[in-house]
N, C-alpha and C. Protein backbone atom coordinates (compact mmCIF):
# COMPACT_ATOMS: atom_id res chain seq x y z
N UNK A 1 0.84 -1.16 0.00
CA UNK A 1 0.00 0.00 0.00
C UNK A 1 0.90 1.24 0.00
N UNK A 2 0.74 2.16 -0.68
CA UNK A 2 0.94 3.11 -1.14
C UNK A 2 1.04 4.25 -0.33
N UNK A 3 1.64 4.83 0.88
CA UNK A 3 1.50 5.93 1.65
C UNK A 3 1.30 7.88 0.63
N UNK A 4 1.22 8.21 1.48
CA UNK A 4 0.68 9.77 1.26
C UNK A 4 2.20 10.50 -0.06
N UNK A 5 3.56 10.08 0.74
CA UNK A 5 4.60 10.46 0.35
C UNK A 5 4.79 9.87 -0.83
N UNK A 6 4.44 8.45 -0.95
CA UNK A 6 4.85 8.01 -2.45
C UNK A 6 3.73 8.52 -3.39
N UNK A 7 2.43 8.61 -3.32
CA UNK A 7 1.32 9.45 -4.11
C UNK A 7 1.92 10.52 -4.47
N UNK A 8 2.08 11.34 -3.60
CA UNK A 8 2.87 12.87 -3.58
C UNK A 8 4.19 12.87 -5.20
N UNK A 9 5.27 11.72 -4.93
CA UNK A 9 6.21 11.81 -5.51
C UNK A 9 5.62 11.22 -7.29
N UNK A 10 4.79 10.39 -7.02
CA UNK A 10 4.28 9.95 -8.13
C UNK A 10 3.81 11.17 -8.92
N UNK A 11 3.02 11.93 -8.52
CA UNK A 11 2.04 12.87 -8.73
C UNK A 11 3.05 13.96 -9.44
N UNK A 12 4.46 14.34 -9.16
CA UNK A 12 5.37 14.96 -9.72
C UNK A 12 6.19 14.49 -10.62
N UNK A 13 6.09 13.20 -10.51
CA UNK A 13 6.99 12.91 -12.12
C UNK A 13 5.76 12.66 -13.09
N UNK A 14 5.10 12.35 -12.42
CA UNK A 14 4.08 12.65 -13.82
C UNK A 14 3.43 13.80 -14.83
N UNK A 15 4.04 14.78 -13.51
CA UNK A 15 3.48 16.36 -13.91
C UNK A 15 4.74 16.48 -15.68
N UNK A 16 5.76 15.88 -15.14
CA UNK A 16 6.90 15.73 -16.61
C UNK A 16 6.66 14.73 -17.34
N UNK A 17 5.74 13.36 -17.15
CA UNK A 17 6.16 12.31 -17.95
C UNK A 17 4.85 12.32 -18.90
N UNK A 18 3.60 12.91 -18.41
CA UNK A 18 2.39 12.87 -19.11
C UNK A 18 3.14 13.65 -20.54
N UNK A 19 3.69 15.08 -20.63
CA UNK A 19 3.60 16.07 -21.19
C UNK A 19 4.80 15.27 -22.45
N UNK A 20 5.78 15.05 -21.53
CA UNK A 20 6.38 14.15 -22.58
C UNK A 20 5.99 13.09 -23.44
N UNK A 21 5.17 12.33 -22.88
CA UNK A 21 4.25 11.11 -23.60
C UNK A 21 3.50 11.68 -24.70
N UNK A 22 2.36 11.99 -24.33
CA UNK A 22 2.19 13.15 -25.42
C UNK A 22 2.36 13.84 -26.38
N UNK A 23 3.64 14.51 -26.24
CA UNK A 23 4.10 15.24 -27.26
C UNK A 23 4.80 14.04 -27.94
N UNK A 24 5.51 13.03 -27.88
CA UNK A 24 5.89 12.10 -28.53
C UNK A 24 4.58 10.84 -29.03
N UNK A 25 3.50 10.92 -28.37
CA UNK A 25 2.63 10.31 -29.52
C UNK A 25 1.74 11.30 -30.80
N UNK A 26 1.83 12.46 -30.38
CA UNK A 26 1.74 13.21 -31.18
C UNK A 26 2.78 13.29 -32.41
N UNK A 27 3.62 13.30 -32.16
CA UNK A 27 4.98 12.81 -32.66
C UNK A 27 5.15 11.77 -33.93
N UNK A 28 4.73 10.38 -32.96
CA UNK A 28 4.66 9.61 -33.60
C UNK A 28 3.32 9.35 -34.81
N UNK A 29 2.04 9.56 -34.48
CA UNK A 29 1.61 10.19 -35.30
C UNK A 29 1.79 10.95 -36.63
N UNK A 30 2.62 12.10 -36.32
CA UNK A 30 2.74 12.99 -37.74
C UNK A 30 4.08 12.42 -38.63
N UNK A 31 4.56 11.16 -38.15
CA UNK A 31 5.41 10.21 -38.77
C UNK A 31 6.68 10.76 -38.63
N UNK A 32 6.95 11.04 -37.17
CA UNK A 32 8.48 11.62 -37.26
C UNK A 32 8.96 10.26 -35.69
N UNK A 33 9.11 9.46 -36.19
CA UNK A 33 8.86 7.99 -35.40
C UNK A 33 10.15 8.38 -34.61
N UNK A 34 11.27 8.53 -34.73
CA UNK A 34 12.77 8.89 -33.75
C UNK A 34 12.37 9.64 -32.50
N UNK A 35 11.55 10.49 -32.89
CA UNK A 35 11.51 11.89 -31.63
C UNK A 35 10.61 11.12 -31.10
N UNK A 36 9.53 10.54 -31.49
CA UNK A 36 8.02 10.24 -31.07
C UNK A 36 8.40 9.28 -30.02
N UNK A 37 9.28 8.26 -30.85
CA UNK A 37 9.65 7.13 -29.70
C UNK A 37 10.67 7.26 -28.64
N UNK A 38 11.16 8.26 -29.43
CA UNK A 38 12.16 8.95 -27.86
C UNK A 38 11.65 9.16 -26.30
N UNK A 39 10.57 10.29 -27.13
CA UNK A 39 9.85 10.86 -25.77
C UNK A 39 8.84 10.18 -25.19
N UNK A 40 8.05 8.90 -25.85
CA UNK A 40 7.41 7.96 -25.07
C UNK A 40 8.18 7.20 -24.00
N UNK A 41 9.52 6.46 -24.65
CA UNK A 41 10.48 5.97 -23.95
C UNK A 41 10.91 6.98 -22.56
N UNK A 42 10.82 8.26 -23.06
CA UNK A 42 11.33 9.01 -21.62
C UNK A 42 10.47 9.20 -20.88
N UNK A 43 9.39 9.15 -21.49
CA UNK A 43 8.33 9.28 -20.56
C UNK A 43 8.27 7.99 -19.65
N UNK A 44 8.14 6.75 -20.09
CA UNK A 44 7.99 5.35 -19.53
C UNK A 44 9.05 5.25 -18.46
N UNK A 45 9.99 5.70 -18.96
CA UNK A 45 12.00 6.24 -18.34
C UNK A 45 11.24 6.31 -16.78
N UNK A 46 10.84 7.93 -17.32
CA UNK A 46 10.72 8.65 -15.59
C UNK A 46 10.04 7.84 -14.79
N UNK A 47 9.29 7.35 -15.28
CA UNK A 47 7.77 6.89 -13.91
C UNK A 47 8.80 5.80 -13.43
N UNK A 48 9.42 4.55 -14.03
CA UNK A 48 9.81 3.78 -14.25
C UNK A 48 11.48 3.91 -13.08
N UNK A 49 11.74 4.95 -13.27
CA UNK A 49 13.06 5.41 -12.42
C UNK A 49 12.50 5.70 -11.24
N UNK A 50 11.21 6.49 -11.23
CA UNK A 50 10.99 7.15 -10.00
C UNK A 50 10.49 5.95 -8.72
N UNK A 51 9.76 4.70 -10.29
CA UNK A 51 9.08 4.09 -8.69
C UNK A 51 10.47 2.55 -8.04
N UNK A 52 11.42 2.74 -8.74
CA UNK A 52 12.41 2.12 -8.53
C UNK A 52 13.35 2.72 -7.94
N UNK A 53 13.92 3.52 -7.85
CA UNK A 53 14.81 4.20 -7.88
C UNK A 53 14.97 4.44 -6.21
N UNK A 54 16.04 4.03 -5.39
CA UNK A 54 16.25 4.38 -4.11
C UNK A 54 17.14 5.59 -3.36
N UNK A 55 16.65 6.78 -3.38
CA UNK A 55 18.07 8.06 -3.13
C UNK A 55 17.74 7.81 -2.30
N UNK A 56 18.92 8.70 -1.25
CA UNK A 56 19.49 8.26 -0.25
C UNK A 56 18.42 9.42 0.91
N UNK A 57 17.52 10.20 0.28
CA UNK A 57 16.42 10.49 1.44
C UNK A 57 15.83 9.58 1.61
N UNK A 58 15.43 8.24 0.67
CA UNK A 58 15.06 7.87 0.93
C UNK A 58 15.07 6.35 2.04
N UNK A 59 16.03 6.58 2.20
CA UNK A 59 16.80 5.77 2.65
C UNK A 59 16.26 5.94 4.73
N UNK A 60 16.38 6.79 4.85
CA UNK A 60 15.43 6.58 6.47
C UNK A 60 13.81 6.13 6.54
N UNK A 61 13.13 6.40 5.51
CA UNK A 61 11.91 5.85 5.35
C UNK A 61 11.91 4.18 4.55
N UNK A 62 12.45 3.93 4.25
CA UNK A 62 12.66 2.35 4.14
C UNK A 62 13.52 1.89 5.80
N UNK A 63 14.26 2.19 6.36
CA UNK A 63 14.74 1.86 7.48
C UNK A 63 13.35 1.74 8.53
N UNK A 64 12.79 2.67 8.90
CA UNK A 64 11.87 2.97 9.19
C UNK A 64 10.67 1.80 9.14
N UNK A 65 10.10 1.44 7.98
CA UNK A 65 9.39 0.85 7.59
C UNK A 65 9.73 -0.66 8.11
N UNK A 66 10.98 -1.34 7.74
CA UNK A 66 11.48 -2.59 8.37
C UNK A 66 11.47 -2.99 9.95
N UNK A 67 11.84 -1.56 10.36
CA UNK A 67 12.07 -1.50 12.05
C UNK A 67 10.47 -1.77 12.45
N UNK A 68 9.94 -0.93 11.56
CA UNK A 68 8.39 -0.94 12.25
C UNK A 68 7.57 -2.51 11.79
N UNK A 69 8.06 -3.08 10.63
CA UNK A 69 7.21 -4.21 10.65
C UNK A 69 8.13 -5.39 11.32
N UNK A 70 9.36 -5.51 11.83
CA UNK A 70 10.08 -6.56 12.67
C UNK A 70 8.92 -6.14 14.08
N UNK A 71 9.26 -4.86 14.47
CA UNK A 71 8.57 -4.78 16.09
C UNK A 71 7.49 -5.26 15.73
N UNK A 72 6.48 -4.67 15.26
CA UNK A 72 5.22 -5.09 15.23
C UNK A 72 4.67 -5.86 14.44
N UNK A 73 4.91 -6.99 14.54
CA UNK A 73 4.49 -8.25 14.18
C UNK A 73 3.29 -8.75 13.83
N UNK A 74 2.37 -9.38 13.28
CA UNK A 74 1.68 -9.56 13.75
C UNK A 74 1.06 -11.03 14.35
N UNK A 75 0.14 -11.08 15.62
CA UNK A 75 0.11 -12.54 16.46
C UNK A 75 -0.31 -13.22 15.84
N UNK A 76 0.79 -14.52 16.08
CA UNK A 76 0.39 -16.19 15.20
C UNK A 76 -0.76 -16.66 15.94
N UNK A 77 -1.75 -17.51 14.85
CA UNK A 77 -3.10 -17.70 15.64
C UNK A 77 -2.27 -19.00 16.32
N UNK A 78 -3.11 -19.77 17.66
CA UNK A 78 -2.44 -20.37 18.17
C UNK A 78 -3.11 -21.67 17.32
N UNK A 79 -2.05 -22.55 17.43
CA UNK A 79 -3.06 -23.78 17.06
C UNK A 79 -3.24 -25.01 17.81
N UNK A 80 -3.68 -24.60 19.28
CA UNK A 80 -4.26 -25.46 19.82
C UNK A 80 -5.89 -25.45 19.32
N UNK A 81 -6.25 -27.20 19.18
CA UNK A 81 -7.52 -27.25 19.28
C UNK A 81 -8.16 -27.42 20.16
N UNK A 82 -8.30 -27.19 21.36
CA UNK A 82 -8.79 -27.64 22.51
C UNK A 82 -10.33 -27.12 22.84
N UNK A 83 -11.20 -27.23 21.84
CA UNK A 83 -12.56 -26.62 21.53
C UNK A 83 -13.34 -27.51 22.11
């Protein structure tokens, strides 16, 4: 699941990758296929970098995230049957 911060970051490379997509299927379209497929490719690029891509801010919120799902666990059902 998807927190507030990764929506957020999504929401900004797309503000660049839509406009690029776009203008390169437009592109491709008026038969200038090099540029067209360029800028689809860069477009696919960004989203593609952004939701992979680990910098090193990000790097305390993945720490974070591990620490918090080791502590909080969640309880094994027991499996006694003693019903």
């Amino acid at each position: 699941m998807a927190g507030i911060i990764d929506t957020i970051k999504l929401a900004g490379t797309l503000v660049f990758a839509i406009p690029a997509g776009l203008a390169g299927l437009q592109l491709l379209v008026a038969g200038q296929t090099t540029f067209g497929a360029t800028l689809v490719a860069l477009a696919i690029g960004l989203v593609a970098v952004q939701h992979w891509l680990t910098l090193p801010t990000d790097v305390p919120e993945h720490l974070a995230k591990q620490v918090v799902g080791t502590v909080a666990k969640e309880p094994e059902p027991d499996s006694d049957d003693d019903r």
